[in-house]
N, C-alpha and C. Protein backbone atom coordinates (compact mmCIF):
# COMPACT_ATOMS: atom_id res chain seq x y z
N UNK A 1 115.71 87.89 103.00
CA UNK A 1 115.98 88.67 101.81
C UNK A 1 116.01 90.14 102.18
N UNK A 2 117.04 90.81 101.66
CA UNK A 2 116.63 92.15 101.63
C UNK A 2 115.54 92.90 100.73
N UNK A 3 115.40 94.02 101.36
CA UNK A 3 114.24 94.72 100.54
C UNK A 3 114.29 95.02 98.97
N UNK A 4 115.58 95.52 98.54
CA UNK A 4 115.62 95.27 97.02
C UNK A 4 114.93 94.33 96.58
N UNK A 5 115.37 92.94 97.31
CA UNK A 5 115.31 92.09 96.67
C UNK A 5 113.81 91.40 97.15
N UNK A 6 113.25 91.49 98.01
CA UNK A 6 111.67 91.93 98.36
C UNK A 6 110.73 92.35 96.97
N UNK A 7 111.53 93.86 97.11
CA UNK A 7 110.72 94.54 95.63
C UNK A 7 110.90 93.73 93.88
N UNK A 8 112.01 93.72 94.18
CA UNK A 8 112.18 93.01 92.76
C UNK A 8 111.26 91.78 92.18
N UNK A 9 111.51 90.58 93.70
CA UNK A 9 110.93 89.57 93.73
C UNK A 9 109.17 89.80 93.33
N UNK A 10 108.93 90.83 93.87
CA UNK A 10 107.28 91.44 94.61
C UNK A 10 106.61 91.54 92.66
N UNK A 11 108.01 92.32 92.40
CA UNK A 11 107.66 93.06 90.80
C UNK A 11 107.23 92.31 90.18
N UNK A 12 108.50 90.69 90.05
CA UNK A 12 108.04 89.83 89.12
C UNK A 12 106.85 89.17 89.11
N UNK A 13 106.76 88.62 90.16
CA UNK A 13 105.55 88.23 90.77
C UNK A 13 104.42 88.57 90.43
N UNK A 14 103.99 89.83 90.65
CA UNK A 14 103.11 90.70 90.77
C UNK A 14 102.56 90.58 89.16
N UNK A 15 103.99 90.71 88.13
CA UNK A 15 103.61 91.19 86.80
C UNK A 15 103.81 89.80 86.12
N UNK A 16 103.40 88.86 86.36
CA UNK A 16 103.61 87.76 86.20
C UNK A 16 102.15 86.92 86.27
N UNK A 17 102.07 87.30 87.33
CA UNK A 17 100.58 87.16 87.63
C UNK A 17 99.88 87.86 87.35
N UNK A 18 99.74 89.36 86.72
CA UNK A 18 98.99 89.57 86.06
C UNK A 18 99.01 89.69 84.34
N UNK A 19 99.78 88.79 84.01
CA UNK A 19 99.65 87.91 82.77
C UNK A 19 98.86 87.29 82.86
N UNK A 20 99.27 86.20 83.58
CA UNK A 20 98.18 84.64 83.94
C UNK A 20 96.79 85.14 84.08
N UNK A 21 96.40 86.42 85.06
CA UNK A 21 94.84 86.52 85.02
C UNK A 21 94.53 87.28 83.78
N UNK A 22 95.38 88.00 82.98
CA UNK A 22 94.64 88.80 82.59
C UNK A 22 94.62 90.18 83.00
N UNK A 23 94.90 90.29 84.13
CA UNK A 23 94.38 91.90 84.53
C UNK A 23 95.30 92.72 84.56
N UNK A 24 95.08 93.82 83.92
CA UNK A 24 95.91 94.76 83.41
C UNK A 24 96.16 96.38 84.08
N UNK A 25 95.60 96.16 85.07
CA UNK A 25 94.97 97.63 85.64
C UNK A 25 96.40 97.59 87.03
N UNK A 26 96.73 98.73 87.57
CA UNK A 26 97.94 99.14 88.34
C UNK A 26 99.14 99.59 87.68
N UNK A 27 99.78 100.43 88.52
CA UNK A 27 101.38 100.19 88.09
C UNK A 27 102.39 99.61 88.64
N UNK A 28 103.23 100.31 88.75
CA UNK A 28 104.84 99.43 89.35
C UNK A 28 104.64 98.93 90.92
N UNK A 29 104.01 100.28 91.57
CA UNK A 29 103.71 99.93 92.85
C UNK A 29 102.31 98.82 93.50
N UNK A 30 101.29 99.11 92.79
CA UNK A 30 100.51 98.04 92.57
C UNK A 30 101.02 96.81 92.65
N UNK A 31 101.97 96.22 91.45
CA UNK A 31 102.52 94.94 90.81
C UNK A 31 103.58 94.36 92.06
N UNK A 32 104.38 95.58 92.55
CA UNK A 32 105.08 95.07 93.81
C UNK A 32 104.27 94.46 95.11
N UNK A 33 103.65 95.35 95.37
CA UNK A 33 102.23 94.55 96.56
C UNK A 33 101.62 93.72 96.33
N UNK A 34 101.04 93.98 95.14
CA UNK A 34 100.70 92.30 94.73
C UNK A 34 101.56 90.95 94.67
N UNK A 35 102.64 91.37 94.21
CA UNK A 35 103.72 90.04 94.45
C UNK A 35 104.14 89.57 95.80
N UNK A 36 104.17 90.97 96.40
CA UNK A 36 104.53 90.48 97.68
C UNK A 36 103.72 90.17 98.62
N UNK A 37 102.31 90.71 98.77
CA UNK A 37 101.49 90.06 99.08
C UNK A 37 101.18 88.59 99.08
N UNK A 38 101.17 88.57 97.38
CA UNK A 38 101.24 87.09 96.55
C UNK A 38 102.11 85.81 97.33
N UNK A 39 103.43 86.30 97.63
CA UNK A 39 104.13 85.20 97.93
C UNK A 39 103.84 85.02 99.85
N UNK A 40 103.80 86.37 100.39
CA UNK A 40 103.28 85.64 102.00
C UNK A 40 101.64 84.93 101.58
N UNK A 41 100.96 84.61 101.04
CA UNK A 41 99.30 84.16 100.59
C UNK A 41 100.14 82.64 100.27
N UNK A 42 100.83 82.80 99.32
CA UNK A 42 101.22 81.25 98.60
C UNK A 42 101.60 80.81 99.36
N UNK A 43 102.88 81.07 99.91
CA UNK A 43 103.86 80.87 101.09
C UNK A 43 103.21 80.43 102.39
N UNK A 44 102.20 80.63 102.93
CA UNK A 44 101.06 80.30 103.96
C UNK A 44 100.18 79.13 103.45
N UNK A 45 99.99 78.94 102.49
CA UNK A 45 98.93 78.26 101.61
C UNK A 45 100.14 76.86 101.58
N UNK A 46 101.21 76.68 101.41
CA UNK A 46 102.28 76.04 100.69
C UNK A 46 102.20 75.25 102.01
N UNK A 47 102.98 76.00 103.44
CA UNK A 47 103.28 75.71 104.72
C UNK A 47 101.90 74.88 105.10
N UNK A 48 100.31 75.40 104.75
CA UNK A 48 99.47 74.78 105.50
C UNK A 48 99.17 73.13 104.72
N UNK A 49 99.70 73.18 103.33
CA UNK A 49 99.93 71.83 102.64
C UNK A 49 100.97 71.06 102.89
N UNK A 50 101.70 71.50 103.61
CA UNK A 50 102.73 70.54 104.45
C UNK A 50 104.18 70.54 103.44
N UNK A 51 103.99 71.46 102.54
CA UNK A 51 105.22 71.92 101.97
C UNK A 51 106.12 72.39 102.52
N UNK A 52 107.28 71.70 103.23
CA UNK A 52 108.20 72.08 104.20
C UNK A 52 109.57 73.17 103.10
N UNK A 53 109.90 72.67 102.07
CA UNK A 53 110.93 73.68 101.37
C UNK A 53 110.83 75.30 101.05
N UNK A 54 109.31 75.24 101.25
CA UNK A 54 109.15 76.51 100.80
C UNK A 54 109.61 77.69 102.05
N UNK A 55 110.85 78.52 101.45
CA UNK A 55 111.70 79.75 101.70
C UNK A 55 111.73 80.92 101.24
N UNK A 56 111.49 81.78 102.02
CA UNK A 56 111.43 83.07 100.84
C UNK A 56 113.00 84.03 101.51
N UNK A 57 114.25 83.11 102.00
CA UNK A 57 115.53 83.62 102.67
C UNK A 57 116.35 83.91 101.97
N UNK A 58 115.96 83.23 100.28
CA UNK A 58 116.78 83.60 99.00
C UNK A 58 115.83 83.63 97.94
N UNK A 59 116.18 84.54 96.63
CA UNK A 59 115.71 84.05 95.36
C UNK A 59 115.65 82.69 94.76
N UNK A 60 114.54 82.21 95.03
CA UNK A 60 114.65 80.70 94.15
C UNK A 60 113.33 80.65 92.94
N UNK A 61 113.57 79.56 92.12
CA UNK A 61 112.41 79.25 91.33
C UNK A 61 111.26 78.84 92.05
N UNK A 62 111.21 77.89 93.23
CA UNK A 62 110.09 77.45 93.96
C UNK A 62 109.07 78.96 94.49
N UNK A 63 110.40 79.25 95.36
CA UNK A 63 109.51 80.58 96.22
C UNK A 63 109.12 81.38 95.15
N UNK A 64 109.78 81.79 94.33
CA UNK A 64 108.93 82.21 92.64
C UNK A 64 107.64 81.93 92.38
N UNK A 65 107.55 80.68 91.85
CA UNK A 65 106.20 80.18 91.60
C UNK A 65 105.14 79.92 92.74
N UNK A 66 105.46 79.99 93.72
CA UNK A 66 104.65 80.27 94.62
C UNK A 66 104.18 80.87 95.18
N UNK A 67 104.90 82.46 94.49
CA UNK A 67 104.72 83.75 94.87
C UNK A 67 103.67 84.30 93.65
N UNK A 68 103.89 83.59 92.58
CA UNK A 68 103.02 83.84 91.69
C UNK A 68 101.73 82.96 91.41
N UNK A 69 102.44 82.10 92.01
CA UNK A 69 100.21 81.17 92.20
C UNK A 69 100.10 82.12 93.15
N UNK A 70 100.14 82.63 94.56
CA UNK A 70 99.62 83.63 95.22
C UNK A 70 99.48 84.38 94.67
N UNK A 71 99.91 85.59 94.30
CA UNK A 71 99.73 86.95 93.83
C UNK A 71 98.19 86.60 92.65
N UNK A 72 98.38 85.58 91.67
CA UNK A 72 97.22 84.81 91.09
C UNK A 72 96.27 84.53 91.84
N UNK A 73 96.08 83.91 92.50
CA UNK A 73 94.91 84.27 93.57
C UNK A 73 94.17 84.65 93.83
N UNK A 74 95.47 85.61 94.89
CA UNK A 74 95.02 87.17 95.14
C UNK A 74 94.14 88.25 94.37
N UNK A 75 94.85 88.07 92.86
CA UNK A 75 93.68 88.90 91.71
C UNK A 75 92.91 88.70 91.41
N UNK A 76 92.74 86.80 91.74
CA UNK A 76 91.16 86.64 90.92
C UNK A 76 90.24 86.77 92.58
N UNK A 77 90.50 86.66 93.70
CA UNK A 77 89.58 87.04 94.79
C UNK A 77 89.41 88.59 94.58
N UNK A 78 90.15 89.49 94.37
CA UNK A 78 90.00 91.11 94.65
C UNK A 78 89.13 90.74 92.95
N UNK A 79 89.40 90.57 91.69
CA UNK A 79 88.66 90.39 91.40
C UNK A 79 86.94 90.01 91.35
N UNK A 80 86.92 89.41 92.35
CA UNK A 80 85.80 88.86 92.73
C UNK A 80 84.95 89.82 93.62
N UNK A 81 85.48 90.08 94.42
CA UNK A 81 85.15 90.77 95.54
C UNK A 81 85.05 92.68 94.95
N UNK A 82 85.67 93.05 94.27
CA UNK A 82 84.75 93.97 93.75
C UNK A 82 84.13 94.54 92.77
N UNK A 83 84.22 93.05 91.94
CA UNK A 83 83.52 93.06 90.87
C UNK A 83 84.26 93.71 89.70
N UNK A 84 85.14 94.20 89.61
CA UNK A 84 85.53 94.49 88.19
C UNK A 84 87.02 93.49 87.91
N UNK A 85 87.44 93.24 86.77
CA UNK A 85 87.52 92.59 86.50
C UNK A 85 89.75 93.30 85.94
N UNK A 86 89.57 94.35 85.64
CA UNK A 86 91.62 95.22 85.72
C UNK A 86 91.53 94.63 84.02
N UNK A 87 90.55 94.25 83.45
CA UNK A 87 90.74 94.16 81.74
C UNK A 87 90.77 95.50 80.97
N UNK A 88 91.99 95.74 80.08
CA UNK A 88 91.30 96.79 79.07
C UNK A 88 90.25 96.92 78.37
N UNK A 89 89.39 97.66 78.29
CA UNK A 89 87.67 98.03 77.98
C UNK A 89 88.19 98.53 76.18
N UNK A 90 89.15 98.75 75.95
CA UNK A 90 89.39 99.46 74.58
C UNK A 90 89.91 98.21 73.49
């Protein structure tokens, strides 16, 4: 994939998953690292379950959702790990 399409992917991801947890805290750039983070975490996680389809060489729905159970994850461990929680307090 190219990098546009890296970021884009990274965005949805990112802000996608932080629906699912809940956590509301970052912005654009945040939400991109997290997605993209998200999907090499899933994407590793996928490969070590013997999930052979999983590709991240094009936009697909699979590598999607697998970029977003990662990036999901990802928030509830950083969650964890330093204790706060990216909820609005107001």
């Amino acid at each position: 994939m190219g990098l546009l399409t890296w970021i884009v992917f990274g965005f949805i991801a990112g802000t996608v998953a932080g629906w699912v947890t809940g956590h509301r805290g970052g912005g654009c750039v945040s939400r991109i690292v997290v997605g993209v983070v998200g999907a090499l975490v899933g994407g590793s996680l996928a490969r070590a379950a013997g999930i052979k389809q999983v590709s991240f060489q094009s936009f697909t729905l699979v590598g999607l959702l697998i970029a977003i159970a990662g990036a999901s994850l990802l928030l509830l461990i950083l969650e964890t790990v330093t204790g706060r929680s990216g909820h609005s307090r107001f």
